[in-house]
Protein backbone atom coordinates (compact mmCIF):
# COMPACT_ATOMS: atom_id res chain seq x y z
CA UNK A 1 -67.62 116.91 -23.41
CA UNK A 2 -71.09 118.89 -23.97
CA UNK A 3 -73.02 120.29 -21.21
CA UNK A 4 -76.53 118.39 -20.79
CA UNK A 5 -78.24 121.66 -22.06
CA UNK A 6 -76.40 122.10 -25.20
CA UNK A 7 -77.74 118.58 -25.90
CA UNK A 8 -80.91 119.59 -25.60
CA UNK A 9 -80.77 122.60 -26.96
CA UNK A 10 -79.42 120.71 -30.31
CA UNK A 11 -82.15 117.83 -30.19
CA UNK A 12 -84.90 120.54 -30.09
CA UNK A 13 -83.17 121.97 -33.17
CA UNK A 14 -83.62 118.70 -34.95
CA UNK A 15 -86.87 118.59 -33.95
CA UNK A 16 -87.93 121.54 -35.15
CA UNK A 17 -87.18 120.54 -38.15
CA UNK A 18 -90.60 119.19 -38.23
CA UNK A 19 -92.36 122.61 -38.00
CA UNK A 20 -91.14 123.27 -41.44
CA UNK A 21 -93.17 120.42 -42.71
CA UNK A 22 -97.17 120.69 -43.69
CA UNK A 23 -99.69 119.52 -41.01
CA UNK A 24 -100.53 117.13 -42.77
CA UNK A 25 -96.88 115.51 -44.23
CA UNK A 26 -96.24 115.25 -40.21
CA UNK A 27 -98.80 112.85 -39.80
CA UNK A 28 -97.91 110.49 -42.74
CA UNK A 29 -94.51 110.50 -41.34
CA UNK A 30 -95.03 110.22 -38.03
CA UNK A 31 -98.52 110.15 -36.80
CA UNK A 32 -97.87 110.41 -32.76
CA UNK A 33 -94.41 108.61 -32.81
CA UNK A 34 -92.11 109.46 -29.18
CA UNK A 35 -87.81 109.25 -29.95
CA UNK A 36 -85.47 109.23 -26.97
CA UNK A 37 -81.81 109.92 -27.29
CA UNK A 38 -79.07 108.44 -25.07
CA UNK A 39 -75.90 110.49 -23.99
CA UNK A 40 -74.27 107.89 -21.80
CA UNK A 41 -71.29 110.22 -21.06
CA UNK A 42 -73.23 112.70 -19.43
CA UNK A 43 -75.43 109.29 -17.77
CA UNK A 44 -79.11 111.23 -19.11
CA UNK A 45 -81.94 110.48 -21.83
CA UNK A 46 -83.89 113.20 -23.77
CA UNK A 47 -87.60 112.29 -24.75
CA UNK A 48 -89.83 114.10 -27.02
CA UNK A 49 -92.88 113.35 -29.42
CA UNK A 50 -92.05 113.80 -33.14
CA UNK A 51 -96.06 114.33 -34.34
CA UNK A 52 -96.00 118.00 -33.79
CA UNK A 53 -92.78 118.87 -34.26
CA UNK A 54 -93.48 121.54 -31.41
CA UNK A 55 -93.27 118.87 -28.37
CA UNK A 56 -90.29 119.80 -25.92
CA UNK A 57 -87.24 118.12 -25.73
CA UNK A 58 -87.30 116.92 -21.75
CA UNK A 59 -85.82 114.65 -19.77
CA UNK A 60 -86.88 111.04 -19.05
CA UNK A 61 -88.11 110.42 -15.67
CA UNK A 62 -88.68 107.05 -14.45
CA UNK A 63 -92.10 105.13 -15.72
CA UNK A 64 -91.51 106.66 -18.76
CA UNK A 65 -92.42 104.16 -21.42
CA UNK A 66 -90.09 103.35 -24.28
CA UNK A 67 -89.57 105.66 -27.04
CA UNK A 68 -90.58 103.97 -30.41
CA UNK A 69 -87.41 105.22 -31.69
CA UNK A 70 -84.16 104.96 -29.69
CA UNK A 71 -80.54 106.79 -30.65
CA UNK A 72 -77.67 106.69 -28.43
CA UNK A 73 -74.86 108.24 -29.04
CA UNK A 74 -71.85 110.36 -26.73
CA UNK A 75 -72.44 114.41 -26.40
CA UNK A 76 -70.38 115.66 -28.98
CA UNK A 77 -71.70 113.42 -31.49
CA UNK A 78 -75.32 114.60 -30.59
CA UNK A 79 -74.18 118.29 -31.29
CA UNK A 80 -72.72 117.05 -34.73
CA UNK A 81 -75.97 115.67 -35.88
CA UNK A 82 -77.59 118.66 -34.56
CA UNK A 83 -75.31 121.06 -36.94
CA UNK A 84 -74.76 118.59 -39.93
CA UNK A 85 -78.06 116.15 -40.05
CA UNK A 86 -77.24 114.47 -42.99
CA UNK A 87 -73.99 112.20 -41.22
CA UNK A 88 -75.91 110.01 -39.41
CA UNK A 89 -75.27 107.34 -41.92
CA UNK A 90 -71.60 108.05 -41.03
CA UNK A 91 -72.23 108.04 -37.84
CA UNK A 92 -73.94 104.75 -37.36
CA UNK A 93 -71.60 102.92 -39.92
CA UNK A 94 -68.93 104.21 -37.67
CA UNK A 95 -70.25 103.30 -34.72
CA UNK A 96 -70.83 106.18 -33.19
CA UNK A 97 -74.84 106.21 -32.58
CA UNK A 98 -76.73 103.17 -32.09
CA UNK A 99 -80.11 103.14 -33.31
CA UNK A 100 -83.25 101.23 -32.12
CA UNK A 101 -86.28 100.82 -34.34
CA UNK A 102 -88.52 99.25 -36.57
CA UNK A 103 -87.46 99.87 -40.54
CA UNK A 104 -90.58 101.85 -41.10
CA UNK A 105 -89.93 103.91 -38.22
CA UNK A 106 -85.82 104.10 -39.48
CA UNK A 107 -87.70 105.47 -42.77
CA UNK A 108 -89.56 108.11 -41.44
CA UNK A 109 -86.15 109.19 -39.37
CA UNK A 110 -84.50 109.83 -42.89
CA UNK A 111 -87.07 112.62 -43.36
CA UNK A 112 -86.27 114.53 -40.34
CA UNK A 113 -82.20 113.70 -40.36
């Protein structure tokens, strides 16, 4: 099992994925969207806003609303994604994330997976 931080050390990777993109791509992509990401084994939710690309990956407290986009998926499945983006077709075929949101916002994920 991963540690909590390596989790979030490998979702702020993905999202930083979004500093290599223009200003102005960000936007059309994802305006001011929020994604949270599930790790039931370790029983904790990461939050972030994509917009930027430069919003920390944090913890979800309480009150927090819902992220527009929702992934779940077990630690060491999180740290896969993180290191090989491009599986998490794979991944959710298999089973192994689950992934809430609308099909525009399932559109714009392909650009930063």
């Amino acid at each position: 099992m991963t540690s909590a931080q390596e989790c979030q050390e490998a979702l702020q990777k993905l999202a930083a994925r979004l500093s290599e993109m223009s200003p102005e791509e960000r936007d059309n992509y994802f305006g001011d969207r929020s994604i949270s990401v599930t790790v039931p084994d370790l029983g904790i939710t990461f939050v972030t806003r994509l917009g930027t690309g430069e919003d920390p990956v944090r913890e979800a407290v309480p009150g927090d609303p819902p992220a527009d986009i929702r992934l779940t998926a077990k630690s060491d499945e999180v740290l896969s994604l993180a290191q090989s983006p491009m599986n998490i077709g794979r991944s959710w075929v298999a089973g192994r994330v689950k992934i809430e949101a609308s099909m525009k916002d399932l559109f714009r994920l392909r650009r930063l997976l």
